[in-house]
C-alpha atoms as a PDB file:
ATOM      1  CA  UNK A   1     -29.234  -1.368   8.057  1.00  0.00           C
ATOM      2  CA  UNK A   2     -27.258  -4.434   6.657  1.00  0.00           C
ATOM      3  CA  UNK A   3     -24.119  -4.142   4.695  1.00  0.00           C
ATOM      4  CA  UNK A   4     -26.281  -5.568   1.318  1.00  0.00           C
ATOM      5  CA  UNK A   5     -28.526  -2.317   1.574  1.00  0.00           C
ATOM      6  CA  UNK A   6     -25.411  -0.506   1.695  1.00  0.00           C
ATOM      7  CA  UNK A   7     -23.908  -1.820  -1.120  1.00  0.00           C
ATOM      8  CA  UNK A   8     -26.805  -1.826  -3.526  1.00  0.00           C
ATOM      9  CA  UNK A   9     -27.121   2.056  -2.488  1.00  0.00           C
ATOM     10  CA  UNK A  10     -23.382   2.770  -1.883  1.00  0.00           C
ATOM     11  CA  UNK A  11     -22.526   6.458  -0.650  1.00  0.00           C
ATOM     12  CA  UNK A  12     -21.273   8.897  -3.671  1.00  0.00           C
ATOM     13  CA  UNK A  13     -19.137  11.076  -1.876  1.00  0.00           C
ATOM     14  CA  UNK A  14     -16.582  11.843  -4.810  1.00  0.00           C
ATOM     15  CA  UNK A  15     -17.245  13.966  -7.596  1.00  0.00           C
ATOM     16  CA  UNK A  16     -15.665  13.346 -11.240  1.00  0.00           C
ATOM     17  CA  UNK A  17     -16.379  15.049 -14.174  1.00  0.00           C
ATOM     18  CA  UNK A  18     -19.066  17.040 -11.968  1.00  0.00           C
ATOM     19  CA  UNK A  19     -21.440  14.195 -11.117  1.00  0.00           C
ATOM     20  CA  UNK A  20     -21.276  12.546  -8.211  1.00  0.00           C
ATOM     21  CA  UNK A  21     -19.696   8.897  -8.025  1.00  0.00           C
ATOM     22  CA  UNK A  22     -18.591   6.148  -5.554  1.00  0.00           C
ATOM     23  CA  UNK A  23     -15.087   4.566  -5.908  1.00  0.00           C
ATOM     24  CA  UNK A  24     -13.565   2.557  -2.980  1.00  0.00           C
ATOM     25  CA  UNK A  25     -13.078  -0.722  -2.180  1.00  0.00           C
ATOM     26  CA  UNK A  26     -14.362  -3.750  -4.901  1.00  0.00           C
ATOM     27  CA  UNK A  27     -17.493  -5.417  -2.505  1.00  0.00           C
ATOM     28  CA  UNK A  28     -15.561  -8.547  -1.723  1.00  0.00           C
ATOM     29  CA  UNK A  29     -12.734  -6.665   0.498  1.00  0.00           C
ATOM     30  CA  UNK A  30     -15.509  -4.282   2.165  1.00  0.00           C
ATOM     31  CA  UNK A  31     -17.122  -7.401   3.003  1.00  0.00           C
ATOM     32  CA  UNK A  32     -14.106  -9.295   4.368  1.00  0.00           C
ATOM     33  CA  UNK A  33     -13.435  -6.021   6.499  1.00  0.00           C
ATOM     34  CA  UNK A  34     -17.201  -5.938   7.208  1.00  0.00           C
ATOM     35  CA  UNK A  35     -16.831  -9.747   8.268  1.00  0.00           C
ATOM     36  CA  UNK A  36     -13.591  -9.495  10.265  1.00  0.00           C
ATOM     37  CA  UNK A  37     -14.463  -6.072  12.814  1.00  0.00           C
ATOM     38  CA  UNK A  38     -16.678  -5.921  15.250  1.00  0.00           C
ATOM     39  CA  UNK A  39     -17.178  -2.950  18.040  1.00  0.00           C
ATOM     40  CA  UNK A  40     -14.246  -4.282  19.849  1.00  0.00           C
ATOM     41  CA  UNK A  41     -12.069  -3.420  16.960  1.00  0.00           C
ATOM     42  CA  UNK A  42     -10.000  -0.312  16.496  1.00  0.00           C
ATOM     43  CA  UNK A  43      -9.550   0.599  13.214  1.00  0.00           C
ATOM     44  CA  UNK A  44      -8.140   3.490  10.587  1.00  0.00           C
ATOM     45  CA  UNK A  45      -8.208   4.555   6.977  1.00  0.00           C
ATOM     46  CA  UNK A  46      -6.946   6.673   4.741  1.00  0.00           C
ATOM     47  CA  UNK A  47      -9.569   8.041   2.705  1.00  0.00           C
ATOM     48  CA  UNK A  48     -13.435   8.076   2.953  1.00  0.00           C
ATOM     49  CA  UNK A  49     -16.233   6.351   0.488  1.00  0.00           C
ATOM     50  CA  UNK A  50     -18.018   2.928   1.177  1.00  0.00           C
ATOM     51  CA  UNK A  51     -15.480   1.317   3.451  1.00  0.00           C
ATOM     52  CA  UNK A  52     -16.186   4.168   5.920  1.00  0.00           C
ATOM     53  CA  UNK A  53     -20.066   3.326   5.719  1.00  0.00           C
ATOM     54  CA  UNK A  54     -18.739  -0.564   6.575  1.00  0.00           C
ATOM     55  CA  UNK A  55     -16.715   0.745   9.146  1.00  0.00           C
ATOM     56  CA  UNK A  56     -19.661   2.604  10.818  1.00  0.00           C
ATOM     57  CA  UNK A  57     -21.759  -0.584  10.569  1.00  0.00           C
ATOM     58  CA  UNK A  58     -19.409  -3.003  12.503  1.00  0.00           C
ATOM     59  CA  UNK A  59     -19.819   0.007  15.493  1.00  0.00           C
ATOM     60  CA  UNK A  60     -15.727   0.035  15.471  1.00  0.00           C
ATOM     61  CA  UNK A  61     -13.799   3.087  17.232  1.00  0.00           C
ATOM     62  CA  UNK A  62     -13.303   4.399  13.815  1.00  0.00           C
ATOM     63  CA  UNK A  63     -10.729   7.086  12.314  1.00  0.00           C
ATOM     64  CA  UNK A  64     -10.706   7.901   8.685  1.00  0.00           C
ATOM     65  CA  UNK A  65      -8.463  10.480   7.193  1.00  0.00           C
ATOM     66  CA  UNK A  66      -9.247  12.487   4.116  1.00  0.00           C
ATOM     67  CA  UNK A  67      -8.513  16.033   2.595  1.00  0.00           C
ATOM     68  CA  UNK A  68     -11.662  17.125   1.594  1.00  0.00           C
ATOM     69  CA  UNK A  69     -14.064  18.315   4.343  1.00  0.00           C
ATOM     70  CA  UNK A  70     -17.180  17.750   1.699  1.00  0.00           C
ATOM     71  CA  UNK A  71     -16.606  14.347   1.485  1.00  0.00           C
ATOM     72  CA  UNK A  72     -16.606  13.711   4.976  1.00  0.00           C
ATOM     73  CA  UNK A  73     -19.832  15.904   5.194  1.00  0.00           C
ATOM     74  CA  UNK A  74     -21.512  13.935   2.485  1.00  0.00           C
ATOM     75  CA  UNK A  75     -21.018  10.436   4.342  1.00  0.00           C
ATOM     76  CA  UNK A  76     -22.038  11.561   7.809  1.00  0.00           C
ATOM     77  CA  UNK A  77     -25.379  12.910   5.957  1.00  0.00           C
ATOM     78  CA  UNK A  78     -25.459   9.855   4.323  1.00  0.00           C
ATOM     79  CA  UNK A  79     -25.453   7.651   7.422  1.00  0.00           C
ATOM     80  CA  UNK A  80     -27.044   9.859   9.252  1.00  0.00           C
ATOM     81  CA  UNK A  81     -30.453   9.110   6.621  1.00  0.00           C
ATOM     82  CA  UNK A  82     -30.036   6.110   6.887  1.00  0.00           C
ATOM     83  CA  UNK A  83     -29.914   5.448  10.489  1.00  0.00           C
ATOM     84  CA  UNK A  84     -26.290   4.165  10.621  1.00  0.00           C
ATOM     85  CA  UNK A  85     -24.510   5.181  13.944  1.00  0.00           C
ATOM     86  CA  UNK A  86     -21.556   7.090  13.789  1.00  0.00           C
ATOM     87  CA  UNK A  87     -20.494   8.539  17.287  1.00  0.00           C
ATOM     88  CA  UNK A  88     -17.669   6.251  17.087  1.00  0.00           C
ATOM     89  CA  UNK A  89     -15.896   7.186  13.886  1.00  0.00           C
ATOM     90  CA  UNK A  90     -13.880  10.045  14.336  1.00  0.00           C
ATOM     91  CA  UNK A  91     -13.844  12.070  11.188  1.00  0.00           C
ATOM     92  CA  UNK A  92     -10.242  13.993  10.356  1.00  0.00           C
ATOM     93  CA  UNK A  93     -10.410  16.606   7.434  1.00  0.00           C
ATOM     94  CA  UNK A  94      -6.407  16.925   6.253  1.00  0.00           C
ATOM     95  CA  UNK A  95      -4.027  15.066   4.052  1.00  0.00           C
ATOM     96  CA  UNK A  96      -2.684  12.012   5.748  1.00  0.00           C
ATOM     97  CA  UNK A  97       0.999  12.980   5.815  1.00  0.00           C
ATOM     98  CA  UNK A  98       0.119  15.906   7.517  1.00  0.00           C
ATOM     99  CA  UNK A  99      -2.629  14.311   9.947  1.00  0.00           C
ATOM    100  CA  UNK A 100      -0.334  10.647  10.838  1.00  0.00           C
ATOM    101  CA  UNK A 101       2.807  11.941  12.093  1.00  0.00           C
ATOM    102  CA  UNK A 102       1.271  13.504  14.921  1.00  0.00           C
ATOM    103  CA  UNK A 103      -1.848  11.308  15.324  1.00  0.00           C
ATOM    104  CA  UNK A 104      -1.464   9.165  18.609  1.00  0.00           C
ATOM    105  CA  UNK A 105      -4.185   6.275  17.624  1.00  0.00           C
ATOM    106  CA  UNK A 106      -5.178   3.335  20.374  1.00  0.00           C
ATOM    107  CA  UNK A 107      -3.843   0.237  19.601  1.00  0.00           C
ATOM    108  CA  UNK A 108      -5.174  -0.557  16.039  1.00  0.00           C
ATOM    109  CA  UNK A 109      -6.867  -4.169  14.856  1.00  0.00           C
ATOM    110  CA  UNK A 110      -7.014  -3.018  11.103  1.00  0.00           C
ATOM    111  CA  UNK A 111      -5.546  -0.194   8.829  1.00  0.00           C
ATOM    112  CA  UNK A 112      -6.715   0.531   5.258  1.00  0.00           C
ATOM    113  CA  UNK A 113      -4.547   2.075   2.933  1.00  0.00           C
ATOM    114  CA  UNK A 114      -6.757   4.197  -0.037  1.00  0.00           C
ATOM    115  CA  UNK A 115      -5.836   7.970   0.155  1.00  0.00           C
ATOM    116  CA  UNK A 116      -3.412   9.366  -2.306  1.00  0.00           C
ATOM    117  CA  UNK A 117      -1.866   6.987  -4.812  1.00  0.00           C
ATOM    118  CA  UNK A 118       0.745   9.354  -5.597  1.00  0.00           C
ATOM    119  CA  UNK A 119       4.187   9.019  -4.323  1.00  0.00           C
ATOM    120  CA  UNK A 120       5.251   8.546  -1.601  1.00  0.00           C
ATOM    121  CA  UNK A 121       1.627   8.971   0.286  1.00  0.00           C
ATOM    122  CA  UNK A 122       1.243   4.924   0.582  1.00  0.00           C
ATOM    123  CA  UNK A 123       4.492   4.276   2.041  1.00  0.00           C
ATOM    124  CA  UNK A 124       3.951   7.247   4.121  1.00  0.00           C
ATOM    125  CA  UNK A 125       0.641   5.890   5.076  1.00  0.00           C
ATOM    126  CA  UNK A 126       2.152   2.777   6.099  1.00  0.00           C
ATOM    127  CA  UNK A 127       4.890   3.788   7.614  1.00  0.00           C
ATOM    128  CA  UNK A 128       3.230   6.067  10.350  1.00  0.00           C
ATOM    129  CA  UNK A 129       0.699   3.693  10.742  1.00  0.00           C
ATOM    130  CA  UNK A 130       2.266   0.329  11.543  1.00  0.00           C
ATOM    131  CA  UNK A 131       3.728   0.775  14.599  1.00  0.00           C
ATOM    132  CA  UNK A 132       0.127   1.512  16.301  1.00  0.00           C
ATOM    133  CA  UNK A 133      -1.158  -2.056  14.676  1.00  0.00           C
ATOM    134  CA  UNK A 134      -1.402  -4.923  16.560  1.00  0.00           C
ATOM    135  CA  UNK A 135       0.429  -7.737  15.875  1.00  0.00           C
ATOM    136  CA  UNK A 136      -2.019 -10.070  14.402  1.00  0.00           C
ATOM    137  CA  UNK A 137      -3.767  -7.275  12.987  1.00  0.00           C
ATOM    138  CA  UNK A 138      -4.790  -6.153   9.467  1.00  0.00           C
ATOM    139  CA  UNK A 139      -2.900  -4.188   6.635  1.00  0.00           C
ATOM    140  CA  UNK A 140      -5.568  -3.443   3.979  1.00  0.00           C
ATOM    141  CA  UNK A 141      -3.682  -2.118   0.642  1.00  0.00           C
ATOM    142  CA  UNK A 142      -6.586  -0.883  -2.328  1.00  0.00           C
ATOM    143  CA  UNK A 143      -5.639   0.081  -5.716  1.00  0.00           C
ATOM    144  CA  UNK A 144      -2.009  -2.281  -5.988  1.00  0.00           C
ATOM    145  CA  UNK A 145      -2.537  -1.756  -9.961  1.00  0.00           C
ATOM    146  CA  UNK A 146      -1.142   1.861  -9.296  1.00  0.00           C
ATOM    147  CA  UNK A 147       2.649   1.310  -9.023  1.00  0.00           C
ATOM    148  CA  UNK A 148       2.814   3.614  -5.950  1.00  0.00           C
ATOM    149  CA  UNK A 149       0.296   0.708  -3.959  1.00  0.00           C
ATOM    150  CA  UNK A 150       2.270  -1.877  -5.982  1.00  0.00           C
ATOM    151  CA  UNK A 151       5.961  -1.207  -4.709  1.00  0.00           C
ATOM    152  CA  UNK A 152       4.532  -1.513  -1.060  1.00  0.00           C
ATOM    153  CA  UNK A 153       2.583  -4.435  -1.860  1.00  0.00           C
ATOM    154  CA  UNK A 154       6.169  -5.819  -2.724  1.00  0.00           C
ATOM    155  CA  UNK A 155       8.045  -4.894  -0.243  1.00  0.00           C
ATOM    156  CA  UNK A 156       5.377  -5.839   2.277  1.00  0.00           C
ATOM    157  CA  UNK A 157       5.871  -9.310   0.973  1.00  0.00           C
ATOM    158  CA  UNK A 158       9.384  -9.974   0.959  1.00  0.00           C
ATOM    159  CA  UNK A 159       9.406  -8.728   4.734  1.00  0.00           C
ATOM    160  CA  UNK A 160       8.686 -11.548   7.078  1.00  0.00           C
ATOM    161  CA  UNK A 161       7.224  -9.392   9.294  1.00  0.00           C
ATOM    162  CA  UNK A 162       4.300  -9.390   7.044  1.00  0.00           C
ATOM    163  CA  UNK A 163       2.127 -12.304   5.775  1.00  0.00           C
ATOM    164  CA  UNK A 164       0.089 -11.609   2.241  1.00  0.00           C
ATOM    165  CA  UNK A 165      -2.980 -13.738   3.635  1.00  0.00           C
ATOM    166  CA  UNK A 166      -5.549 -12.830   0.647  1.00  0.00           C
ATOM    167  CA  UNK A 167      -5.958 -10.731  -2.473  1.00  0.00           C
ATOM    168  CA  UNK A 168      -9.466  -9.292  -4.556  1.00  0.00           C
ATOM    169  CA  UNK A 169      -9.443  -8.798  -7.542  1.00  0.00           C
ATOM    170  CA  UNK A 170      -5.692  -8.397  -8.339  1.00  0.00           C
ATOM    171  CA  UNK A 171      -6.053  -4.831  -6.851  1.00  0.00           C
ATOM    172  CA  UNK A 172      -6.347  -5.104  -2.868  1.00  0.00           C
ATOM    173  CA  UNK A 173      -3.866  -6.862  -0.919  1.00  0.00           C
ATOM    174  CA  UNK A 174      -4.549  -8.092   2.237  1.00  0.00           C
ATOM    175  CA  UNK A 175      -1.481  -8.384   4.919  1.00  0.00           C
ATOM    176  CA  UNK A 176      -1.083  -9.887   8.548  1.00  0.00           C
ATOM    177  CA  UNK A 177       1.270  -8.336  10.801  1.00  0.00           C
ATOM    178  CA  UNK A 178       3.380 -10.746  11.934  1.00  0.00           C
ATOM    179  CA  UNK A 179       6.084  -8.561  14.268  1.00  0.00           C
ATOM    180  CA  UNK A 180       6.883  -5.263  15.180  1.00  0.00           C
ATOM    181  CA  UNK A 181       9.285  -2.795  13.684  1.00  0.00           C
ATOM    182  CA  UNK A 182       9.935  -3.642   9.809  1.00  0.00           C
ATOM    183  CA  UNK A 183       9.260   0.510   9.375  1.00  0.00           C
ATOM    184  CA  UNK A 184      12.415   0.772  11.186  1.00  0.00           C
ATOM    185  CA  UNK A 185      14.941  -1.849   9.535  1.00  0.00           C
ATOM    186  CA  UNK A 186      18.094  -0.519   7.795  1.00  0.00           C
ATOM    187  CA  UNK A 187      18.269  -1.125   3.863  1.00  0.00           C
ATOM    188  CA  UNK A 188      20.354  -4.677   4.327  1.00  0.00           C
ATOM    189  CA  UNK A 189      17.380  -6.363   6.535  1.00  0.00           C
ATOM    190  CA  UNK A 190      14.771  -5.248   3.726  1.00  0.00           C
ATOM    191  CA  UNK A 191      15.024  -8.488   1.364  1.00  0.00           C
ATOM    192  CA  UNK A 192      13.440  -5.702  -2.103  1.00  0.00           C
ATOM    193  CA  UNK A 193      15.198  -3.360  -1.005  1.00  0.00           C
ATOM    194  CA  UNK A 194      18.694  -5.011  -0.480  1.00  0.00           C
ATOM    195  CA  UNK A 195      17.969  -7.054  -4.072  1.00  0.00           C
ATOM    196  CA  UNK A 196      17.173  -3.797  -5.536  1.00  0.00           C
ATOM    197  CA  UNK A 197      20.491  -2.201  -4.398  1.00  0.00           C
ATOM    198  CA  UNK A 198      23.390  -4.411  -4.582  1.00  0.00           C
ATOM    199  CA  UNK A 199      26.539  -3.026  -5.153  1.00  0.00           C
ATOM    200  CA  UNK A 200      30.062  -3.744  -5.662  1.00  0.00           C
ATOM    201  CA  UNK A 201      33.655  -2.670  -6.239  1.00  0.00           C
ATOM    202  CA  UNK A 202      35.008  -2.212  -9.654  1.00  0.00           C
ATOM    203  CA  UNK A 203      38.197  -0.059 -10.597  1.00  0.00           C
ATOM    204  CA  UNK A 204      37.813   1.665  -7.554  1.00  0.00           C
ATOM    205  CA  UNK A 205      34.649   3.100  -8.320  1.00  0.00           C
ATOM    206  CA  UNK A 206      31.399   1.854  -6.393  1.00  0.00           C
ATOM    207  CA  UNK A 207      28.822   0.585  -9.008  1.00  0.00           C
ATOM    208  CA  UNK A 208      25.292   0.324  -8.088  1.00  0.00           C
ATOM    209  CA  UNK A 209      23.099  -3.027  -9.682  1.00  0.00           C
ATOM    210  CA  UNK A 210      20.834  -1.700 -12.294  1.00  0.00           C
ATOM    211  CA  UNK A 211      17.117  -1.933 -11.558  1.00  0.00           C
ATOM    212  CA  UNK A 212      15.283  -4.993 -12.133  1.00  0.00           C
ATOM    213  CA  UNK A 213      14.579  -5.968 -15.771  1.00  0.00           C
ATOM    214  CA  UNK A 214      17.846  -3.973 -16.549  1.00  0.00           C
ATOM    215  CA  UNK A 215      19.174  -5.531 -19.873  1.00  0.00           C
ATOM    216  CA  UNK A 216      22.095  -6.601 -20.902  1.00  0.00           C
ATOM    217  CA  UNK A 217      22.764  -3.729 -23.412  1.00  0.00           C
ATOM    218  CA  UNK A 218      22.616  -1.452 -20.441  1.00  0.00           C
ATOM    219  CA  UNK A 219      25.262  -3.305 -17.942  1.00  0.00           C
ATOM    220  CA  UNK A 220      27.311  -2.843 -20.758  1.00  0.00           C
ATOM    221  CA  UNK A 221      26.994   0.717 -21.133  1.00  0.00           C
ATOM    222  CA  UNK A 222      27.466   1.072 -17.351  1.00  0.00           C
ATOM    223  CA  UNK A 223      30.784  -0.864 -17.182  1.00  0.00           C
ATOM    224  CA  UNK A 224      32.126   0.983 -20.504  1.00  0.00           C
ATOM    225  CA  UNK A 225      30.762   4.788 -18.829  1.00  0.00           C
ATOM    226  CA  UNK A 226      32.602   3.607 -16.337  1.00  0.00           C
ATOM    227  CA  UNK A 227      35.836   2.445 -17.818  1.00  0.00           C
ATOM    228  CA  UNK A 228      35.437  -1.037 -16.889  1.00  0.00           C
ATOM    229  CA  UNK A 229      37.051  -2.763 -19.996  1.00  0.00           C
ATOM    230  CA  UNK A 230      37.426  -6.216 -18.421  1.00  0.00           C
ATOM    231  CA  UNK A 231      33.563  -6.436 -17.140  1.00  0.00           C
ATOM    232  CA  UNK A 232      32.351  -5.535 -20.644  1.00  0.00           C
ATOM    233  CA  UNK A 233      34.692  -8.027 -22.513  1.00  0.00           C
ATOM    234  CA  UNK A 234      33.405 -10.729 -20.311  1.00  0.00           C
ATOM    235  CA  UNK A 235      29.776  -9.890 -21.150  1.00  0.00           C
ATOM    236  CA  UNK A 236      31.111  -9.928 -24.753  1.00  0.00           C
ATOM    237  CA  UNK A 237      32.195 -13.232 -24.800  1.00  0.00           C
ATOM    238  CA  UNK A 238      29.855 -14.405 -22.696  1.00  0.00           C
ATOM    239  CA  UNK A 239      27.104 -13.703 -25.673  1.00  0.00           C
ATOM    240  CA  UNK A 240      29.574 -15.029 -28.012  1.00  0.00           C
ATOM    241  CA  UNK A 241      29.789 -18.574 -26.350  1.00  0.00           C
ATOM    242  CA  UNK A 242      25.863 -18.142 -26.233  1.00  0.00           C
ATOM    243  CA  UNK A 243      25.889 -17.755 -30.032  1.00  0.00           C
ATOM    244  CA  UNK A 244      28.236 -19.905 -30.884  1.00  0.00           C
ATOM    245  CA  UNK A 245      26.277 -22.966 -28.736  1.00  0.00           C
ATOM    246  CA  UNK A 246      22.760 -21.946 -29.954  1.00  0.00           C
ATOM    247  CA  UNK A 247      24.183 -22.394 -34.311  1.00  0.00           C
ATOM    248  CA  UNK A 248      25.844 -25.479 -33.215  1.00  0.00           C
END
């Protein structure tokens, strides 16, 4: 079976609103994935649906991770019907951040990220996972609309161990691993992180940058909560010299 019968019959293995549906990957990343693994590959995802069928199609050692043992049922039926091999994907029925931390995978060529959305589950997904992927190998990231796949999708690209190499549809990110161990760095050596968190004296007291997009109404508020009289008056007339250039 090719992946084009696959996709014009795609698996349903979810059910919303008590009918059965298929959600997953747009076609265009199930293909690249489809296009880029072959049986020498070792690969893992979290979650199940029609990247697991494309998966089982490229003959990869195969794990996929997801919590609801009926889902997992419903694909291996499905392949199974449809003659599509799958003695080398290893089914795992259990949420990912219980399964990963003890999971000792081989050496992995590609890792798909689509099982919970909600926070932290991504980063946690990543974060056990990216030590046992090659360098050189895949990060697949689905669903980067949903701010919990966003913020790693950010992070992931100001690190230089990782290299954004291709995007579908504004909502899967594609990453090369570049080198080893960015899971590991302290705050400083994580460039999102260390924007995200400067910090400085001021009156003794330490005073943590605002988030980004902060205005300027609330760095105000923070130096006067704080009691820092000088810092505000500066803003003050810093507006006022804005003001005062912008009528002239």
């Amino acid at each position: 079976m090719e992946l084009a019968d696959v996709l014009r019959d795609p698996p349903k293995p979810h059910i919303q609103s008590g009918r059965r549906v298929s959600m997953g990957l747009v076609p265009a990343a199930v293909a690249f994935i489809h296009e880029i693994v072959d049986d020498s590959c070792a690969t893992l995802e979290t979650g199940c649906g029609l990247s697991t069928v494309a998966f089982a199609l490229t003959g990869a050692r195969h794990i996929v991770i997801a919590p609801l043992p009926d889902e997992l049922e419903y694909l291996k039926r499905y392949c199974d019907e449809r003659h599509i091999a799958t003695d080398r994907v290893r089914f795992i029925a259990g949420g990912s951040q219980s399964v990963l931390p003890s999971l000792q995978p081989p050496p992995l060529d590609l890792v798909l990220i689509d099982g919970c959305h909600g926070f932290p589950s991504p980063c946690i997904d990543w974060f056990f996972t990216a030590g046992f992927l090659k360098r050189g190998g895949h990060l697949v990231v689905d669903d980067t609309w949903v701010w919990s796949c966003q913020i790693l999708r950010d992070f992931l690209c100001a690190q230089p161990q990782w290299q954004l190499i291709t995007e579908f549809e504004y909502r899967t990110a594609v990453f090369r691993k570049l080198e080893n161990g960015a899971e590991w760095l302290e705050w400083t050596e994580q460039p999102l992180v260390a924007r995200a968190g400067r910090r400085k004296w001021i009156g003794g007291r330490m005073h943590y940058r605002q988030p980004f997009g902060a205005t300027r109404v609330g760095r105000a508020a923070n130096d006067l909560r704080h009691g820092d009289v000088k810092g505000l008056m500066g803003k003050i007339a810093r507006v006022v010299s804005r003001l005062a250039r912008a009528t002239r």
